[in-house]
N, C-alpha and C. Protein backbone atom coordinates (compact mmCIF):
# COMPACT_ATOMS: atom_id res chain seq x y z
N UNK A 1 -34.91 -7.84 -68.52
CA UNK A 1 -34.43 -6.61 -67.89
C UNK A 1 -34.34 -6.81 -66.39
N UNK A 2 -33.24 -6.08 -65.76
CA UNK A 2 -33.38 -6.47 -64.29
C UNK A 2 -32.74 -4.94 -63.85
N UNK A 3 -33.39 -5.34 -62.69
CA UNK A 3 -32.96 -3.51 -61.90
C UNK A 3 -31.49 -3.32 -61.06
N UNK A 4 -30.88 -2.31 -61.88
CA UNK A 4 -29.68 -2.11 -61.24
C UNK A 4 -29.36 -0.46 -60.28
N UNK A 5 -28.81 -1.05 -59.07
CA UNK A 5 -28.33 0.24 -58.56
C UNK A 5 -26.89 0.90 -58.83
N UNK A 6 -26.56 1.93 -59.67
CA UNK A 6 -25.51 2.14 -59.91
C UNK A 6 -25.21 3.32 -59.22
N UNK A 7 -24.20 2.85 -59.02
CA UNK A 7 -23.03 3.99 -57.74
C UNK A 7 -21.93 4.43 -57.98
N UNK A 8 -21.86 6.19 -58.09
CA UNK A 8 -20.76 6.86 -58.43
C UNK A 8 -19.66 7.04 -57.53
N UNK A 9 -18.82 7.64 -57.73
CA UNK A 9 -18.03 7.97 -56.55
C UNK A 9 -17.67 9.33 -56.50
N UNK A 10 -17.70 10.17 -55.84
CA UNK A 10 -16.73 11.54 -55.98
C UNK A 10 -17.77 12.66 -56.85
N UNK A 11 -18.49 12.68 -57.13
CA UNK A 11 -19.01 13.30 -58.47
C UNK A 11 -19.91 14.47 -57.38
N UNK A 12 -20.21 15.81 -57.92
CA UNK A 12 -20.80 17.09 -57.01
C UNK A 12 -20.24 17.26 -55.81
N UNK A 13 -19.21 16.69 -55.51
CA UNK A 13 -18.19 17.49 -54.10
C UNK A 13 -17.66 18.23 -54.10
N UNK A 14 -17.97 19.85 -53.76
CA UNK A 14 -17.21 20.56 -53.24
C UNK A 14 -17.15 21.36 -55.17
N UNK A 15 -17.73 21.64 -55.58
CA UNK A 15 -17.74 21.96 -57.04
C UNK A 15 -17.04 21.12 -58.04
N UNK A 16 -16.13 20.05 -57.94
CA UNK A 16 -15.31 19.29 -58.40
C UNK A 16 -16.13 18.05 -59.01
N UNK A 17 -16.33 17.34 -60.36
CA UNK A 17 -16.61 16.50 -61.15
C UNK A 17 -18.41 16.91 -61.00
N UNK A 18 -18.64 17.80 -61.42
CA UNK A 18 -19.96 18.50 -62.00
C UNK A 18 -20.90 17.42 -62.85
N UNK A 19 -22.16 17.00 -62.06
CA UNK A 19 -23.17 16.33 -63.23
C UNK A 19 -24.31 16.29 -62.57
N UNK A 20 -24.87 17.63 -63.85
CA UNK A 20 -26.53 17.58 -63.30
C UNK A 20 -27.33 16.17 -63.42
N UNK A 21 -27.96 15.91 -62.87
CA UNK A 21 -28.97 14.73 -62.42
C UNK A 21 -29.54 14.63 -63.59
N UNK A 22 -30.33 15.52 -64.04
CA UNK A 22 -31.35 15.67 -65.25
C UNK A 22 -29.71 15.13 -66.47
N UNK A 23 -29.62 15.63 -66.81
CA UNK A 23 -28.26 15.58 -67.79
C UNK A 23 -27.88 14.00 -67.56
N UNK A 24 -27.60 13.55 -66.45
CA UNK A 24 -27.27 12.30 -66.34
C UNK A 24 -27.87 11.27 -66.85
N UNK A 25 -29.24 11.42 -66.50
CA UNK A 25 -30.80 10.68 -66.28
C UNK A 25 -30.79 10.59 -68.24
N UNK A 26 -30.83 11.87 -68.78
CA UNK A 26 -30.64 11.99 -70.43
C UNK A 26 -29.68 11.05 -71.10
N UNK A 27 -28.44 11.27 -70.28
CA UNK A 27 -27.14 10.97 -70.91
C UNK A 27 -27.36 9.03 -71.05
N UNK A 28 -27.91 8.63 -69.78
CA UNK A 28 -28.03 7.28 -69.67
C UNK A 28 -28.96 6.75 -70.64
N UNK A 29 -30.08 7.29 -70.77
CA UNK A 29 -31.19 6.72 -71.35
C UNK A 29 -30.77 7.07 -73.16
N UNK A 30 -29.95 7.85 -73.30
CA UNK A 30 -29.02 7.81 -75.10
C UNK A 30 -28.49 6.53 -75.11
N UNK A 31 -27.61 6.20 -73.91
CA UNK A 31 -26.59 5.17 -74.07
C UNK A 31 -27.70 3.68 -74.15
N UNK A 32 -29.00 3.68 -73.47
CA UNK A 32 -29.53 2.28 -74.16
C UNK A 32 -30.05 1.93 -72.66
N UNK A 33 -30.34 2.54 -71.43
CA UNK A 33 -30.60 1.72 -70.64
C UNK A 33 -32.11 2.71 -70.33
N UNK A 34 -32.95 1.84 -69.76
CA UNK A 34 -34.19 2.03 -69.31
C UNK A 34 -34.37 2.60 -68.12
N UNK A 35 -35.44 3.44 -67.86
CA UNK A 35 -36.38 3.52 -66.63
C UNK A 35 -34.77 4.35 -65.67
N UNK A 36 -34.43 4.95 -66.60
CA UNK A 36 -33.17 5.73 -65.39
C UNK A 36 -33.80 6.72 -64.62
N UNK A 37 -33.42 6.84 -63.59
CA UNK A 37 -34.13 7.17 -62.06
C UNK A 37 -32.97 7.74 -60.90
N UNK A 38 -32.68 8.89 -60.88
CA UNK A 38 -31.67 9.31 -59.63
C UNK A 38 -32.16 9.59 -58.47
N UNK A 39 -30.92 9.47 -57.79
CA UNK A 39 -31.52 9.99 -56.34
C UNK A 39 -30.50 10.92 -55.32
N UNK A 40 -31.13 11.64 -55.06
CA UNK A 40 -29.77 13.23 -54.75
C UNK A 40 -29.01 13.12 -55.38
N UNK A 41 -27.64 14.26 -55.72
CA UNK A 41 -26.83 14.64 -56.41
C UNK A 41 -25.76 13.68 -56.27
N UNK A 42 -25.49 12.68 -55.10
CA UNK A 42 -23.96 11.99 -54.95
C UNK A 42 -23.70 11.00 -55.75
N UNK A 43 -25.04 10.62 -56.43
CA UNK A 43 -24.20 9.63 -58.30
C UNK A 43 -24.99 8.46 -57.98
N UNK A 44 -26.44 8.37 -57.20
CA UNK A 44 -27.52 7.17 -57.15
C UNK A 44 -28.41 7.20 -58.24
N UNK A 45 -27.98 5.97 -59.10
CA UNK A 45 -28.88 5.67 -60.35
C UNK A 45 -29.24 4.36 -59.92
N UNK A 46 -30.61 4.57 -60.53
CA UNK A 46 -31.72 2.93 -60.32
C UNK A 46 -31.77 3.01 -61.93
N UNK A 47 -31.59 1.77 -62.99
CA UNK A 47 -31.94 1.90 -64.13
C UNK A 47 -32.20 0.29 -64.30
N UNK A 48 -32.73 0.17 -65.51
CA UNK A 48 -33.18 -1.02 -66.04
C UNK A 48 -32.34 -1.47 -67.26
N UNK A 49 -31.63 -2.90 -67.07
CA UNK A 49 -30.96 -3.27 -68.69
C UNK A 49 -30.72 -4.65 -68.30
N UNK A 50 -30.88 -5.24 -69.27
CA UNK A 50 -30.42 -6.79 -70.02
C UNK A 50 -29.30 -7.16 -69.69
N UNK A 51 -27.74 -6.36 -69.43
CA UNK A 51 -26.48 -6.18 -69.52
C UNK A 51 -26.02 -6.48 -68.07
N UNK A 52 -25.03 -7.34 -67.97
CA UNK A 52 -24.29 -7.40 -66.57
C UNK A 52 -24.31 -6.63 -65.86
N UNK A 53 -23.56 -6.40 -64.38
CA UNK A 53 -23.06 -5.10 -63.88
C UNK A 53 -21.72 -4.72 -64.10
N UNK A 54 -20.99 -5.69 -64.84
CA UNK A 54 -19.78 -5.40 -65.49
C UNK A 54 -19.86 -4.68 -66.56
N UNK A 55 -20.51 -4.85 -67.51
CA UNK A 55 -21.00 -4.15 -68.63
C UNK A 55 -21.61 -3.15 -68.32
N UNK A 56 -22.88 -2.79 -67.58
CA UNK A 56 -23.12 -1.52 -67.12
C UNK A 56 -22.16 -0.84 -66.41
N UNK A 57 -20.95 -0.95 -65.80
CA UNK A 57 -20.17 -0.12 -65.01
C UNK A 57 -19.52 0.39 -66.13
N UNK A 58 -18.84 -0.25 -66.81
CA UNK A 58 -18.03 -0.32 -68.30
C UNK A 58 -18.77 0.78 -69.13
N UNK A 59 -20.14 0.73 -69.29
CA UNK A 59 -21.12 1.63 -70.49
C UNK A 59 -20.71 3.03 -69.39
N UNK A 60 -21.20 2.93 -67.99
CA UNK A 60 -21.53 4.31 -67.40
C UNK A 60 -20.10 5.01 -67.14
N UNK A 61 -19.33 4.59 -67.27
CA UNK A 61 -18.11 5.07 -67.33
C UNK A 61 -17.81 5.71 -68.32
N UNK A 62 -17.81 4.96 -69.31
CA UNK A 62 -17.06 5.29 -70.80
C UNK A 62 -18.63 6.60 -70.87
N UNK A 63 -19.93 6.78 -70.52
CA UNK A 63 -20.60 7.81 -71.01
C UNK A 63 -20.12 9.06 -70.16
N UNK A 64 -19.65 8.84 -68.93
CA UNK A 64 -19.55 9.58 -67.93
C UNK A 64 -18.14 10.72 -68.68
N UNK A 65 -17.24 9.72 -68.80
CA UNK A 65 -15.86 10.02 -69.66
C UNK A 65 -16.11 11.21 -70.47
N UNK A 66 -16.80 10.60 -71.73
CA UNK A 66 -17.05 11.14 -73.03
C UNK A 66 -17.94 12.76 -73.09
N UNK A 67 -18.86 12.51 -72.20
CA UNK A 67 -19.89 13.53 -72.17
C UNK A 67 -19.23 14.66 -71.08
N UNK A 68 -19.08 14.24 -70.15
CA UNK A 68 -18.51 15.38 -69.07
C UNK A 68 -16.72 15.47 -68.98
N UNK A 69 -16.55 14.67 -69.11
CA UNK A 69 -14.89 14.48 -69.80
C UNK A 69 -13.92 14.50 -68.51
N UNK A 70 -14.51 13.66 -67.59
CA UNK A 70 -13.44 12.72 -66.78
C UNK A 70 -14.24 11.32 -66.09
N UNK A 71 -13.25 11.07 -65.52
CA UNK A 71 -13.09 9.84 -64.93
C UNK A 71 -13.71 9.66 -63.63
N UNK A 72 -14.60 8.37 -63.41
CA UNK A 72 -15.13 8.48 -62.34
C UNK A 72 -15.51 6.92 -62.18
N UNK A 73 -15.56 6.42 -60.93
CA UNK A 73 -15.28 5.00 -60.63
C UNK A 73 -16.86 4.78 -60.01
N UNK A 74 -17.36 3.50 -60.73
CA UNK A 74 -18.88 3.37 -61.20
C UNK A 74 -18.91 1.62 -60.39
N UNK A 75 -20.07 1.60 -59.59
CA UNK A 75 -20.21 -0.20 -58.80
C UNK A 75 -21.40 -0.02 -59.06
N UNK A 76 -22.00 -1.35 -59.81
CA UNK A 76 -23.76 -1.30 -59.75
C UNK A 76 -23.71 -2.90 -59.28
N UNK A 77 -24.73 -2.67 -58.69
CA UNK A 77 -25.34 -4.02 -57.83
C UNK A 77 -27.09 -4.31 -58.38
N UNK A 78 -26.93 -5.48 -58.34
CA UNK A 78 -28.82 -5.89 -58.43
C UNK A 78 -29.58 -5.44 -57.45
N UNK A 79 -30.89 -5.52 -57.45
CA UNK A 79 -31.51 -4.83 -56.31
C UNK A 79 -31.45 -5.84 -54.97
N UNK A 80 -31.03 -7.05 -55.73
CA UNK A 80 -31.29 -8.38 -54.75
C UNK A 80 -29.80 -8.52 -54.04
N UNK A 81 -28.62 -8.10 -54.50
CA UNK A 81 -27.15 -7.72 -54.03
C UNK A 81 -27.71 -6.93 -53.17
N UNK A 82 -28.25 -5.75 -53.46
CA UNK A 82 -28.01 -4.51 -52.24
C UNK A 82 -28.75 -4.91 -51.09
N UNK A 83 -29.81 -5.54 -51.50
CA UNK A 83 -30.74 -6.24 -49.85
C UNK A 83 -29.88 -6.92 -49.12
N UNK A 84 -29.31 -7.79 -49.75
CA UNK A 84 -28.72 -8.56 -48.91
C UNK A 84 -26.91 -8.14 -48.52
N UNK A 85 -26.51 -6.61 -49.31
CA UNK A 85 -25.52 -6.41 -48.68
C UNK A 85 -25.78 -5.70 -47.30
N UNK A 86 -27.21 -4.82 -47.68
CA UNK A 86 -27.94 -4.28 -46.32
C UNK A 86 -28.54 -5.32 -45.06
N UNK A 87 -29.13 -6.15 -45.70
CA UNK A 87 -29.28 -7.44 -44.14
C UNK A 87 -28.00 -7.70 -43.83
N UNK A 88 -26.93 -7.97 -44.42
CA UNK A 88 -26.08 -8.70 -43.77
C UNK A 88 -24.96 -7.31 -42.91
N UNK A 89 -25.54 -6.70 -42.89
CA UNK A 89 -25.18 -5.64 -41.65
C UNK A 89 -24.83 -5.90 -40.55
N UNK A 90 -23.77 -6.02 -39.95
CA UNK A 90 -23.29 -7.06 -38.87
C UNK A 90 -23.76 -6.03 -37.17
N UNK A 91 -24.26 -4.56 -37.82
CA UNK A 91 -24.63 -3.88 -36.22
C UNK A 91 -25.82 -4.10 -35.87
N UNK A 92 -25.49 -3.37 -34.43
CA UNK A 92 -27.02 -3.56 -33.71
C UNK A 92 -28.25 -2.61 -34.57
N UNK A 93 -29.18 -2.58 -34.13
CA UNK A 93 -30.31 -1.42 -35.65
C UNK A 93 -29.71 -0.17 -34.93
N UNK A 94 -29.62 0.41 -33.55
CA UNK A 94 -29.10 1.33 -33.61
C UNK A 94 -27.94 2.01 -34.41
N UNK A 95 -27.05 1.16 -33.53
CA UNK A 95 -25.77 1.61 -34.79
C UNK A 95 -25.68 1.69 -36.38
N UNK A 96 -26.86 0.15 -36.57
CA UNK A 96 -27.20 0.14 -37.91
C UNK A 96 -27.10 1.66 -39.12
N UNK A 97 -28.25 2.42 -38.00
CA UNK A 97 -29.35 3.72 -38.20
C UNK A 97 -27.92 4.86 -38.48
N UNK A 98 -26.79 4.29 -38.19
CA UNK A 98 -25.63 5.82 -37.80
C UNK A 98 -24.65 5.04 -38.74
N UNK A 99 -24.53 4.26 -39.43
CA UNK A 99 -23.50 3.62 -40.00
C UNK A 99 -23.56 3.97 -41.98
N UNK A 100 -22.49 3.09 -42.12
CA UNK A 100 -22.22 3.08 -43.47
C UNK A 100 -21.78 2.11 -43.93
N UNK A 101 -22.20 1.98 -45.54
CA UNK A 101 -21.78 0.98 -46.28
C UNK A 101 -21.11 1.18 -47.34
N UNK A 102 -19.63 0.71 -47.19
CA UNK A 102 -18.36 1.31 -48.52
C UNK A 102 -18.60 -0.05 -48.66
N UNK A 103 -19.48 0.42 -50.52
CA UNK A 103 -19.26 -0.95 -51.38
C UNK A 103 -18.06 -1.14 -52.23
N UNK A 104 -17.64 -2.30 -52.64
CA UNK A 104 -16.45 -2.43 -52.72
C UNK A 104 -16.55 -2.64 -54.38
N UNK A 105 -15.64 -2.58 -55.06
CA UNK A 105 -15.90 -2.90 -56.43
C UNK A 105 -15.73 -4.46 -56.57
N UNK A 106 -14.73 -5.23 -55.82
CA UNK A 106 -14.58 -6.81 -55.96
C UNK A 106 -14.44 -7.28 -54.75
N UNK A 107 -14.45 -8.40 -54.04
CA UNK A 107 -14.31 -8.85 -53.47
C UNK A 107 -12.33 -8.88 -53.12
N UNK A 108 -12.34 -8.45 -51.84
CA UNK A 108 -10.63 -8.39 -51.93
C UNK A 108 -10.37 -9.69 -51.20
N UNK A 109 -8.78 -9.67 -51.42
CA UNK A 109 -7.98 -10.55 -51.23
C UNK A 109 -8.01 -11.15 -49.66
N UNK A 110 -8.30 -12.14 -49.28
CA UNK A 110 -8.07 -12.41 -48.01
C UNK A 110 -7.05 -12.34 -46.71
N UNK A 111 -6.35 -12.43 -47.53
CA UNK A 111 -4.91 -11.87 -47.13
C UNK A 111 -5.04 -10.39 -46.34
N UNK A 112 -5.12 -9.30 -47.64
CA UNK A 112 -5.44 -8.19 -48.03
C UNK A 112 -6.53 -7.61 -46.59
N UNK A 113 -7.59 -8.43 -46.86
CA UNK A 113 -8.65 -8.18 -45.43
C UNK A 113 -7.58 -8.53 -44.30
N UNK A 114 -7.31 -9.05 -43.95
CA UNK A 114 -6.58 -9.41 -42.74
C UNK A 114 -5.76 -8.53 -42.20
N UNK A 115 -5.18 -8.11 -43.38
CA UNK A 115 -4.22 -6.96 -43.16
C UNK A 115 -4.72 -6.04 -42.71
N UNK A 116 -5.46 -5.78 -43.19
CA UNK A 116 -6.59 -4.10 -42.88
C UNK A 116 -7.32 -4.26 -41.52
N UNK A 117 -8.02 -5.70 -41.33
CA UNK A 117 -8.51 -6.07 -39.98
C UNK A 117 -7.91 -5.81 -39.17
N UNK A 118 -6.70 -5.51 -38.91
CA UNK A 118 -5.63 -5.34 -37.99
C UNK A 118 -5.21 -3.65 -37.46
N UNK A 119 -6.27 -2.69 -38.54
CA UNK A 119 -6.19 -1.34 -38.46
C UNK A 119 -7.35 -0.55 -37.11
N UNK A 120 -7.12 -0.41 -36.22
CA UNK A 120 -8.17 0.11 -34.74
C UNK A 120 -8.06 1.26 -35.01
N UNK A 121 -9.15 2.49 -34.49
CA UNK A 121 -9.07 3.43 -34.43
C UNK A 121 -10.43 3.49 -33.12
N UNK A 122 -9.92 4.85 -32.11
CA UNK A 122 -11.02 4.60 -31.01
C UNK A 122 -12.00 4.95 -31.46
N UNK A 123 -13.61 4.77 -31.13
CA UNK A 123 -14.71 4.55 -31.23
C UNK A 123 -15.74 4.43 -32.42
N UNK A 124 -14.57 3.46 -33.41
CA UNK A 124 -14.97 3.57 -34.79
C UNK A 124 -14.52 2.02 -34.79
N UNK A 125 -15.43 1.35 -35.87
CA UNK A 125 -15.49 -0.15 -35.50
C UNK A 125 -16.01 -0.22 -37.72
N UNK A 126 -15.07 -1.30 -37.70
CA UNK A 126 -14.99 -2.05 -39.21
C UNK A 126 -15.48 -3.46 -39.11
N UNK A 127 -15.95 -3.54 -40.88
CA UNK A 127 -16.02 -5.58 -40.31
C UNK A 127 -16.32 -5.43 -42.12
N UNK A 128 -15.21 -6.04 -42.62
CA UNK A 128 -15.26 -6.29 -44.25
C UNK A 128 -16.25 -7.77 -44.49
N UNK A 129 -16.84 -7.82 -45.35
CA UNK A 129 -17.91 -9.10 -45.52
C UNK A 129 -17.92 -9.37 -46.97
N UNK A 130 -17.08 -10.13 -47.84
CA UNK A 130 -17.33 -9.84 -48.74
C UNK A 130 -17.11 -8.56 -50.23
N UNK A 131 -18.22 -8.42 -50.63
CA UNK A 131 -17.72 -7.07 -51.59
C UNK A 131 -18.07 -5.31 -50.45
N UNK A 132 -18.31 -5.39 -49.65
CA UNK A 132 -18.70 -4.45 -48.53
C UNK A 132 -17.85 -4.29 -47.50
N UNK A 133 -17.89 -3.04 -47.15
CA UNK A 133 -17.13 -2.90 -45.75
C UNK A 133 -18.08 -1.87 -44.81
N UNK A 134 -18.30 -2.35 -43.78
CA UNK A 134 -19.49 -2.03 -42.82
C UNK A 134 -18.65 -0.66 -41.85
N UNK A 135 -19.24 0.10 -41.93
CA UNK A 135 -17.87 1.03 -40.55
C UNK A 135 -19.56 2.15 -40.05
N UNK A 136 -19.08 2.07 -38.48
CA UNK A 136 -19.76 2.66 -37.80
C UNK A 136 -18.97 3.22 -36.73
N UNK A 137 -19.34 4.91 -36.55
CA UNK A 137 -18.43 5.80 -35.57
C UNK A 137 -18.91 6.57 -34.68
N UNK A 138 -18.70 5.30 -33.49
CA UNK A 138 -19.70 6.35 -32.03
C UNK A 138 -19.83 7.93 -32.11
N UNK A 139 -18.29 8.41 -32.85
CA UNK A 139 -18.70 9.97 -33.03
C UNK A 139 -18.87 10.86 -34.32
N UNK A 140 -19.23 9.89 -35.14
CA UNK A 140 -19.66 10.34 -36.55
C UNK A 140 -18.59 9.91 -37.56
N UNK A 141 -19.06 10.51 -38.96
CA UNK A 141 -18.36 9.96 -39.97
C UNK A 141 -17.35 11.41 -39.93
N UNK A 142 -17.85 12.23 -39.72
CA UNK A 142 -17.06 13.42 -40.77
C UNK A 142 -16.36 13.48 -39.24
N UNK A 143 -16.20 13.01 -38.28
CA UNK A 143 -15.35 13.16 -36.78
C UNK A 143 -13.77 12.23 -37.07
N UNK A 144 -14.22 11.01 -37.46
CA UNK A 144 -13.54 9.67 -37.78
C UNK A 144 -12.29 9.80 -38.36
N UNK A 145 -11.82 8.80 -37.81
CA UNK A 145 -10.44 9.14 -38.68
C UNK A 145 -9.99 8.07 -39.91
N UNK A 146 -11.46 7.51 -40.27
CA UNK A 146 -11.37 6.28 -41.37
C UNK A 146 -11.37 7.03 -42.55
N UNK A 147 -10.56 6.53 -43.68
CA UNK A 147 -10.13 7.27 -44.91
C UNK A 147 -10.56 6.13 -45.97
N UNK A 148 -11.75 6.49 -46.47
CA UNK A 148 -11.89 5.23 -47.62
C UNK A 148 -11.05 4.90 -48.38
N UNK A 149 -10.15 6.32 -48.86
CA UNK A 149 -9.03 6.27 -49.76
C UNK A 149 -7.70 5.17 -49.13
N UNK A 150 -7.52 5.28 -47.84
CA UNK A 150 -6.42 4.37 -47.69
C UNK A 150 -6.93 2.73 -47.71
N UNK A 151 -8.41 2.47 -47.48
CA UNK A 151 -9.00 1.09 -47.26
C UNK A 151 -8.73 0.70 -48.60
N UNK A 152 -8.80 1.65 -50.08
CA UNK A 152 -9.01 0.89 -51.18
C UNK A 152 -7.53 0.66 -51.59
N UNK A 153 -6.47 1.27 -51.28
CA UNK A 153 -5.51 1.07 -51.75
C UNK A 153 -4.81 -0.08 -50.78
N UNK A 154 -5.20 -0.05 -49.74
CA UNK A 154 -4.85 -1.90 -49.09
C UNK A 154 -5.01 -3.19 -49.56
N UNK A 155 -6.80 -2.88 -49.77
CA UNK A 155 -7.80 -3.57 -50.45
C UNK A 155 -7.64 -3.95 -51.69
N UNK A 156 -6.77 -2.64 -52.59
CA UNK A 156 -6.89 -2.89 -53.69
C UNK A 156 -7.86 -3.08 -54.87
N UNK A 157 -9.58 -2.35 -54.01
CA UNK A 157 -10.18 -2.10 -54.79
C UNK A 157 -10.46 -0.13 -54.67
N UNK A 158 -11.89 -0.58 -56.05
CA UNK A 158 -12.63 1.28 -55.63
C UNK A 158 -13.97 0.34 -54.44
N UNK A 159 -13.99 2.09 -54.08
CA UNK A 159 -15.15 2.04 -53.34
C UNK A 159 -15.62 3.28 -53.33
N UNK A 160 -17.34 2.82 -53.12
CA UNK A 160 -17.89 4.17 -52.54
C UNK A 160 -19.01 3.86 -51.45
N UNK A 161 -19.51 4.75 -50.36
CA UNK A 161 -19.59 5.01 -49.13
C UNK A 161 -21.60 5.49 -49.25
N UNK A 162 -22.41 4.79 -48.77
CA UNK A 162 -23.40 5.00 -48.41
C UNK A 162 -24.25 4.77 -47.31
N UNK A 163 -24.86 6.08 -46.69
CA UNK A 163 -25.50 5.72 -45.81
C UNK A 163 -26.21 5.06 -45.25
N UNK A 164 -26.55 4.82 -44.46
CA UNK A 164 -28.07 3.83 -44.13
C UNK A 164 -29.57 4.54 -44.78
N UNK A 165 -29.31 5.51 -44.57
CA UNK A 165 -30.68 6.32 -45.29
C UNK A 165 -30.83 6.60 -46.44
N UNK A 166 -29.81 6.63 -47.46
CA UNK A 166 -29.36 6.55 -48.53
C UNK A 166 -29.84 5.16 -49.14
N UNK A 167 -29.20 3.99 -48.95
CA UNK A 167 -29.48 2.66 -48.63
C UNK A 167 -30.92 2.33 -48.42
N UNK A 168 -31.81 2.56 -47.41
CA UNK A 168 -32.85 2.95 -47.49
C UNK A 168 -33.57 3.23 -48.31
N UNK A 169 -33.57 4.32 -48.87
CA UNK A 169 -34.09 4.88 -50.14
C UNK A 169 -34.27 4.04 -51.36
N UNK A 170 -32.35 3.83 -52.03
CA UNK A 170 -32.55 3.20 -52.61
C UNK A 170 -32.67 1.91 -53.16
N UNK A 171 -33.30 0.84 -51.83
CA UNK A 171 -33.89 -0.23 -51.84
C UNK A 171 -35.13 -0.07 -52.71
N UNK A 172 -36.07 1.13 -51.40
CA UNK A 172 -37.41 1.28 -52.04
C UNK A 172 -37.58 1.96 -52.79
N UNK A 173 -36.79 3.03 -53.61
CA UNK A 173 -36.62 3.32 -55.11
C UNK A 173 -36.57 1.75 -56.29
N UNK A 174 -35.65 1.24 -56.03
CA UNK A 174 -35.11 0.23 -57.29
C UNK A 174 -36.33 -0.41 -56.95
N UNK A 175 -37.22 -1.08 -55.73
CA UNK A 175 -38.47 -1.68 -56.02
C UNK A 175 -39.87 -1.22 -56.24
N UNK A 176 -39.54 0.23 -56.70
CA UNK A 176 -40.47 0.72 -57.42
C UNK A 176 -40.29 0.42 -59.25
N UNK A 177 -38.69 0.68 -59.10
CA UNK A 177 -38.61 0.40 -60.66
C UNK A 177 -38.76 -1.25 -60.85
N UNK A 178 -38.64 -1.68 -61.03
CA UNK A 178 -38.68 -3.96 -60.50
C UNK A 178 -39.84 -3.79 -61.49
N UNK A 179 -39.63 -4.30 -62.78
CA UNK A 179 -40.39 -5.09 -63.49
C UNK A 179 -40.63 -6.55 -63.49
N UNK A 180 -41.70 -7.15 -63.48
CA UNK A 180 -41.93 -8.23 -63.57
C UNK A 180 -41.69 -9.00 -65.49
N UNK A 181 -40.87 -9.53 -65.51
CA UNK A 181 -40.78 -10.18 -66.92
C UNK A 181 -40.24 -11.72 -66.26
């Protein structure tokens, strides 16, 4: 068994794609996975399974589908992925502390990055690494004029967007769940 962080996208915004936590936490632990564990309403699951993160994105989807009856775009990472998508944080700790991390569902095209590298906006600063894209905005997120929605359709992947404190959390959440086998 190994500990996975799985990440929703879109789900309790604004009344739109509705899923109680408790209900979720139920819904997962029917479908076969262990030690399921949320964290606030925006779609942070820590759970335990045997199964890829391809296969777990694949299961939490198709339960997500079936039970609440839409569609919703699912990235789980190991606990040992998310450390090191969080060290490899290219800001200073300040900025670190004010920033965000849009995980990416695949690794995009190089090309693709390049293209997007080439997108400025004033006091808002990008740096793609991999399956992650790092963005920090001297005047906030909800100020910014960065649109995750246009990064993924460049990119050509999904993504979803977590804080540093968020991030935070659920480091030292998933290594509470961390079984030793």
């Amino acid at each position: 068994m190994r500990t996975y962080i799985v990440l929703l996208r879109g789900i309790n915004v604004g009344g739109y794609k509705k899923v109680p936590m408790a209900e979720l936490r139920e819904l997962l632990t029917e479908t076969g996975f262990e030690e399921v564990n949320t964290y606030i309403q925006s779609g942070n699951i820590i759970l335990q399974s045997s199964e890829t993160a391809v296969q777990i994105e694949a299961k939490v989807k198709t339960a997500i589908q079936s039970h609440f009856g839409f569609e919703v775009s699912v990235i789980a990472k190991t606990r040992s992925e998310l450390i090191q998508i969080f060290e490899a944080c290219p800001f200073s700790e300040e900025q670190m502390e004010n920033s965000y991390f849009i995980l990416l569902s695949d690794i995009p095209d190089a090309e693709k990055v390049d293209e997007v590298n080439q997108i400025t906006y004033n006091n808002e600063v990008f740096h793609i690494m991999d399956d992650c894209l790092y963005f920090y905005a001297s005047i906030g997120y909800g100020n910014s004029k960065f649109n995750m929605n246009m990064f993924e359709k460049k990119l050509k992947v999904n993504a979803t967007s977590r804080n540093y404190k968020t991030m935070v959390k659920l480091i030292a959440m998933s290594s509470e769940n961390e079984k030793d086998h």
